[in-house]
C-alpha atoms as a PDB file:
ATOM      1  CA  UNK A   1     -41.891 -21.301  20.099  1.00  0.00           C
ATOM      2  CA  UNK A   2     -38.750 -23.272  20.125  1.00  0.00           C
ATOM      3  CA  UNK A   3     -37.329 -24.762  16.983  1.00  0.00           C
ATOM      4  CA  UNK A   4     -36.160 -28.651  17.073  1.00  0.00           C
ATOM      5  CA  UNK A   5     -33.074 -29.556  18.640  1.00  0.00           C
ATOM      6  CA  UNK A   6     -30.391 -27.789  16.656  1.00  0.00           C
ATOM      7  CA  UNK A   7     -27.982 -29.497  14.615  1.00  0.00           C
ATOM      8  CA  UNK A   8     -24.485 -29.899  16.544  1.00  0.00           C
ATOM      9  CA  UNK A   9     -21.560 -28.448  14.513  1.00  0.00           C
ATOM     10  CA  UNK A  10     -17.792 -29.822  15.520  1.00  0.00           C
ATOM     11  CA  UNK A  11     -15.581 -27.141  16.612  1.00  0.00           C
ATOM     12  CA  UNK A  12     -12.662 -26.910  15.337  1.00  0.00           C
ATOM     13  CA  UNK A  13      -9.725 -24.430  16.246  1.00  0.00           C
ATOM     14  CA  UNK A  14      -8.046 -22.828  13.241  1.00  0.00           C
ATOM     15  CA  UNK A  15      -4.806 -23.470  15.178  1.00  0.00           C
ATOM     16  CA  UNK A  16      -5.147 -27.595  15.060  1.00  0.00           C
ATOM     17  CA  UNK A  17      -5.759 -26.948  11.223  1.00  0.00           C
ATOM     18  CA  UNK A  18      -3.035 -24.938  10.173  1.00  0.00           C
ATOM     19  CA  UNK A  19       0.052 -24.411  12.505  1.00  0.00           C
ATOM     20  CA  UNK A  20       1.987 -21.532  10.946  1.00  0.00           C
ATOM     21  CA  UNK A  21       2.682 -19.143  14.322  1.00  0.00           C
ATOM     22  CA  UNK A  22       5.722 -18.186  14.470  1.00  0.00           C
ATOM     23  CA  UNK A  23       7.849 -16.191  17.071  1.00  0.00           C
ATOM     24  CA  UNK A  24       9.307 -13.289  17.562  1.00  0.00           C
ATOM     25  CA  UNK A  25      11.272 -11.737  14.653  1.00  0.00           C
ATOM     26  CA  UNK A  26      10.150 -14.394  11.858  1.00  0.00           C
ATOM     27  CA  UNK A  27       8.230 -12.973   8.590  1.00  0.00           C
ATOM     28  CA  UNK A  28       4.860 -12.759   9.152  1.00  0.00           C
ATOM     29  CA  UNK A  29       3.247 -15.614   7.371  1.00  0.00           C
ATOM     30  CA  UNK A  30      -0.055 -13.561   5.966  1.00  0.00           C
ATOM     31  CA  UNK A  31       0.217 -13.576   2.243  1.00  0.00           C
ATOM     32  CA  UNK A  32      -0.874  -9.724   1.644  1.00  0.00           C
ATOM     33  CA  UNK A  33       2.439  -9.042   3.727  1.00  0.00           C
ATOM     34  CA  UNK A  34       5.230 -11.218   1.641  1.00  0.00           C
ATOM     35  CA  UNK A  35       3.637 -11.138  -1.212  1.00  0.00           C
ATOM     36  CA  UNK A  36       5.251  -8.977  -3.947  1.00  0.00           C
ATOM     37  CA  UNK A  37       3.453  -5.923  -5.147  1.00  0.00           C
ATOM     38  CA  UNK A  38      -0.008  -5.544  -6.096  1.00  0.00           C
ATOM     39  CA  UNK A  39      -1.147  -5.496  -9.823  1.00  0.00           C
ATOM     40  CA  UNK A  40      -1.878  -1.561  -9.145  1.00  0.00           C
ATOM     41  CA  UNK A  41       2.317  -1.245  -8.492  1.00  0.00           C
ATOM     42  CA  UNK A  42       4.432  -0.006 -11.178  1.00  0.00           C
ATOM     43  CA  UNK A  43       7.237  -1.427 -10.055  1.00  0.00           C
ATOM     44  CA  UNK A  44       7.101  -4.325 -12.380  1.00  0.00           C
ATOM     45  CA  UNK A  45       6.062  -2.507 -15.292  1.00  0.00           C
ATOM     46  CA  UNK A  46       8.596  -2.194 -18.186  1.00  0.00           C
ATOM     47  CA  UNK A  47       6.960   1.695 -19.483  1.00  0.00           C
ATOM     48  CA  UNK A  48       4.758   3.604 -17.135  1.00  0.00           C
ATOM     49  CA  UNK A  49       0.768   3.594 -17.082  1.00  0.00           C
ATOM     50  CA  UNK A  50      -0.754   6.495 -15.793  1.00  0.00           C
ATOM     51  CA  UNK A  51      -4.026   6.150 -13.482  1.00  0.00           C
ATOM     52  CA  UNK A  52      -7.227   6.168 -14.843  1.00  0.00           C
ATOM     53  CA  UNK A  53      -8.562   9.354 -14.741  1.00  0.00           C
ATOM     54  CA  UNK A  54     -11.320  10.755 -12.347  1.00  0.00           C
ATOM     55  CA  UNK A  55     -14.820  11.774 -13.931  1.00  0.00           C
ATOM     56  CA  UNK A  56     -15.339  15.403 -14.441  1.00  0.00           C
ATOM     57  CA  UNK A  57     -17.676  15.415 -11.324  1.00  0.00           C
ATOM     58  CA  UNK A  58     -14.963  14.932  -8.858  1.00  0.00           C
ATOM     59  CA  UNK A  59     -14.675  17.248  -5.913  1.00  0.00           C
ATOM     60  CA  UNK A  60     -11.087  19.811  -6.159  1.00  0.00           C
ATOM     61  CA  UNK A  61      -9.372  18.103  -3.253  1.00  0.00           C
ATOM     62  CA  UNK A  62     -10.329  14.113  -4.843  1.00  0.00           C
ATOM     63  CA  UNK A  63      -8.934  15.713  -8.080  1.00  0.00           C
ATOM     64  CA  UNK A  64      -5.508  17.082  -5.998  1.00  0.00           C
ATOM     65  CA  UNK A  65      -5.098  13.834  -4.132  1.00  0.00           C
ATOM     66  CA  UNK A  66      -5.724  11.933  -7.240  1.00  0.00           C
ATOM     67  CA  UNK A  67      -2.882  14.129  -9.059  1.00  0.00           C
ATOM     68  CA  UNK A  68      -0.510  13.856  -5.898  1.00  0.00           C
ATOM     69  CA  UNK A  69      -1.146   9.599  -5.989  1.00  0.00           C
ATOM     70  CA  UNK A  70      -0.442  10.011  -9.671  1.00  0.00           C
ATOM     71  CA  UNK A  71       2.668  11.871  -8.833  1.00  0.00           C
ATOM     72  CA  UNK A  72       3.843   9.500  -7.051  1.00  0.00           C
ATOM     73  CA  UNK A  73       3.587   6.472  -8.544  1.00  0.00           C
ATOM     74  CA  UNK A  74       5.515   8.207 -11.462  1.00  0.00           C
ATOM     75  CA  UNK A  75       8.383   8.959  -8.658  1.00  0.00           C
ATOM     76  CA  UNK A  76       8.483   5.230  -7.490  1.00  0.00           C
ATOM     77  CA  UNK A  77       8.446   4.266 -11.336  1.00  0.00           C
ATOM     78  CA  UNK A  78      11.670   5.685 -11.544  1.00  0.00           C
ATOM     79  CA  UNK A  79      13.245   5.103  -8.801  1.00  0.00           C
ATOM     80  CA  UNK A  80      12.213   1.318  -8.914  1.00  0.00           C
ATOM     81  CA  UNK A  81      11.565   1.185  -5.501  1.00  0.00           C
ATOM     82  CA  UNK A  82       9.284  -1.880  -4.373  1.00  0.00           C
ATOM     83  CA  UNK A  83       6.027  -1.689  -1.688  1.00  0.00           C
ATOM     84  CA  UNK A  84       8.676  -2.131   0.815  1.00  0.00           C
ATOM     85  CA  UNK A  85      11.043   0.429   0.422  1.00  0.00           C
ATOM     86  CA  UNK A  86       8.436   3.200  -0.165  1.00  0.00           C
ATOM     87  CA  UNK A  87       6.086   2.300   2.207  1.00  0.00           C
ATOM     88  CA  UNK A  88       9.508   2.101   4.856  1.00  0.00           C
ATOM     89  CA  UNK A  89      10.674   5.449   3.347  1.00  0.00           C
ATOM     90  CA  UNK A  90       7.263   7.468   3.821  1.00  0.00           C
ATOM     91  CA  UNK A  91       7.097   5.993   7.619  1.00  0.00           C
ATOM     92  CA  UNK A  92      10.133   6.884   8.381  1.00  0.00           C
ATOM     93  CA  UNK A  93       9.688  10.706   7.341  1.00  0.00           C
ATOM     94  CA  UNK A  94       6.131  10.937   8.092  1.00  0.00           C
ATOM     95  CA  UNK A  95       5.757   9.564  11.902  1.00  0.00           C
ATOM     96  CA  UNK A  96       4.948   5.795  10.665  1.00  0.00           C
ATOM     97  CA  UNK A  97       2.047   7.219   8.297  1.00  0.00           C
ATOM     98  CA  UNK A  98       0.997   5.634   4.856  1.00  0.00           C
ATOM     99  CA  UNK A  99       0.628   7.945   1.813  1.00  0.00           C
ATOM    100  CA  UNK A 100      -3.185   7.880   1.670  1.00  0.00           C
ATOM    101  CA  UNK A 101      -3.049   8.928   5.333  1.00  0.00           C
ATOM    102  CA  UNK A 102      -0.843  12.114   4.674  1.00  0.00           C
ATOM    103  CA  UNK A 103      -2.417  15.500   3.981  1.00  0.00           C
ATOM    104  CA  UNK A 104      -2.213  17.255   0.898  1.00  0.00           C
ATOM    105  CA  UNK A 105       0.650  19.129   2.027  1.00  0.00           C
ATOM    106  CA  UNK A 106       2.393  16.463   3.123  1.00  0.00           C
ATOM    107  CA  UNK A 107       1.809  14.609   0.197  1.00  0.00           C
ATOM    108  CA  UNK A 108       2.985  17.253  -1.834  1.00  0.00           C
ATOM    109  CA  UNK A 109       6.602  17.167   0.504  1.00  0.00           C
ATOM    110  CA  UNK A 110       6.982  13.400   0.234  1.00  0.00           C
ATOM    111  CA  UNK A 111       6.918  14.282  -3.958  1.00  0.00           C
ATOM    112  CA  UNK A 112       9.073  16.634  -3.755  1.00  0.00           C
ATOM    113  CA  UNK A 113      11.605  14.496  -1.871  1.00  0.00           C
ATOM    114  CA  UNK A 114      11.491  11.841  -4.298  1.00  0.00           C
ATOM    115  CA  UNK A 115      11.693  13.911  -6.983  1.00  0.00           C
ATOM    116  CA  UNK A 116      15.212  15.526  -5.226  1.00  0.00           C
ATOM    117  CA  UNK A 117      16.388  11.742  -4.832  1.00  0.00           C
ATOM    118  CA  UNK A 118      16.248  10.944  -8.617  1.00  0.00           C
ATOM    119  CA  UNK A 119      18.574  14.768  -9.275  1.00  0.00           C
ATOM    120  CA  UNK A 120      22.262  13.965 -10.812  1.00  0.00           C
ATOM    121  CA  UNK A 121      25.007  14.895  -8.429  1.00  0.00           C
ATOM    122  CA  UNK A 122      26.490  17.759  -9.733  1.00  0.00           C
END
């Protein structure tokens, strides 16, 4: 059984709305990519706040990756390094990988480089 005649709906290209392509080279124009860092960033924090901590319940490798993640937030605390810079400096060492797609070992490597960046020169 057929329903009535449907209702037509204009269509309407999101390109005739909003004309914000650009071309090759310019910023991308999507907001999660130039905007500055999230809320969860420490970056524009005057003292540090650690994460909140995982329940009791957690499996041992949640509980390791939550203590590397909280590892490394400390490290970009103090080196005051935006979403940019750390998210440039982990692809550049880790073949173009973000930190929740490293390994535990590798996770554990990228802290210990940051860590050596923030030593005195002696």
């Amino acid at each position: 059984m057929k329903c009535g005649r449907a209702l037509a709906v204009p269509v309407v290209r999101i390109e005739e709305k909003i004309n914000i392509r650009g071309v090759r080279g310019d910023l991308p124009h999507f907001p999660q990519a130039v905007s500055q860092d999230s809320p969860d960033s420490v970056i524009h924090l005057d003292e540090y706040r650690p994460l909140p901590p995982l329940s009791p319940a957690a499996m041992p490798e949640e509980q390791a990756r939550h203590q590397n993640q909280e590892a490394y937030r400390q490290c970009v605390f103090r080196l005051r390094w935006s979403k940019l810079q750390r998210d440039a400096y982990v692809t550049q060492h880790f073949g173009g990988k973000r930190f929740y797609q490293l390994t535990l070992e590798e996770q554990q490597l990228l802290i210990y480089r940051l860590r050596t960046l923030r030593l005195p020169d002696s």
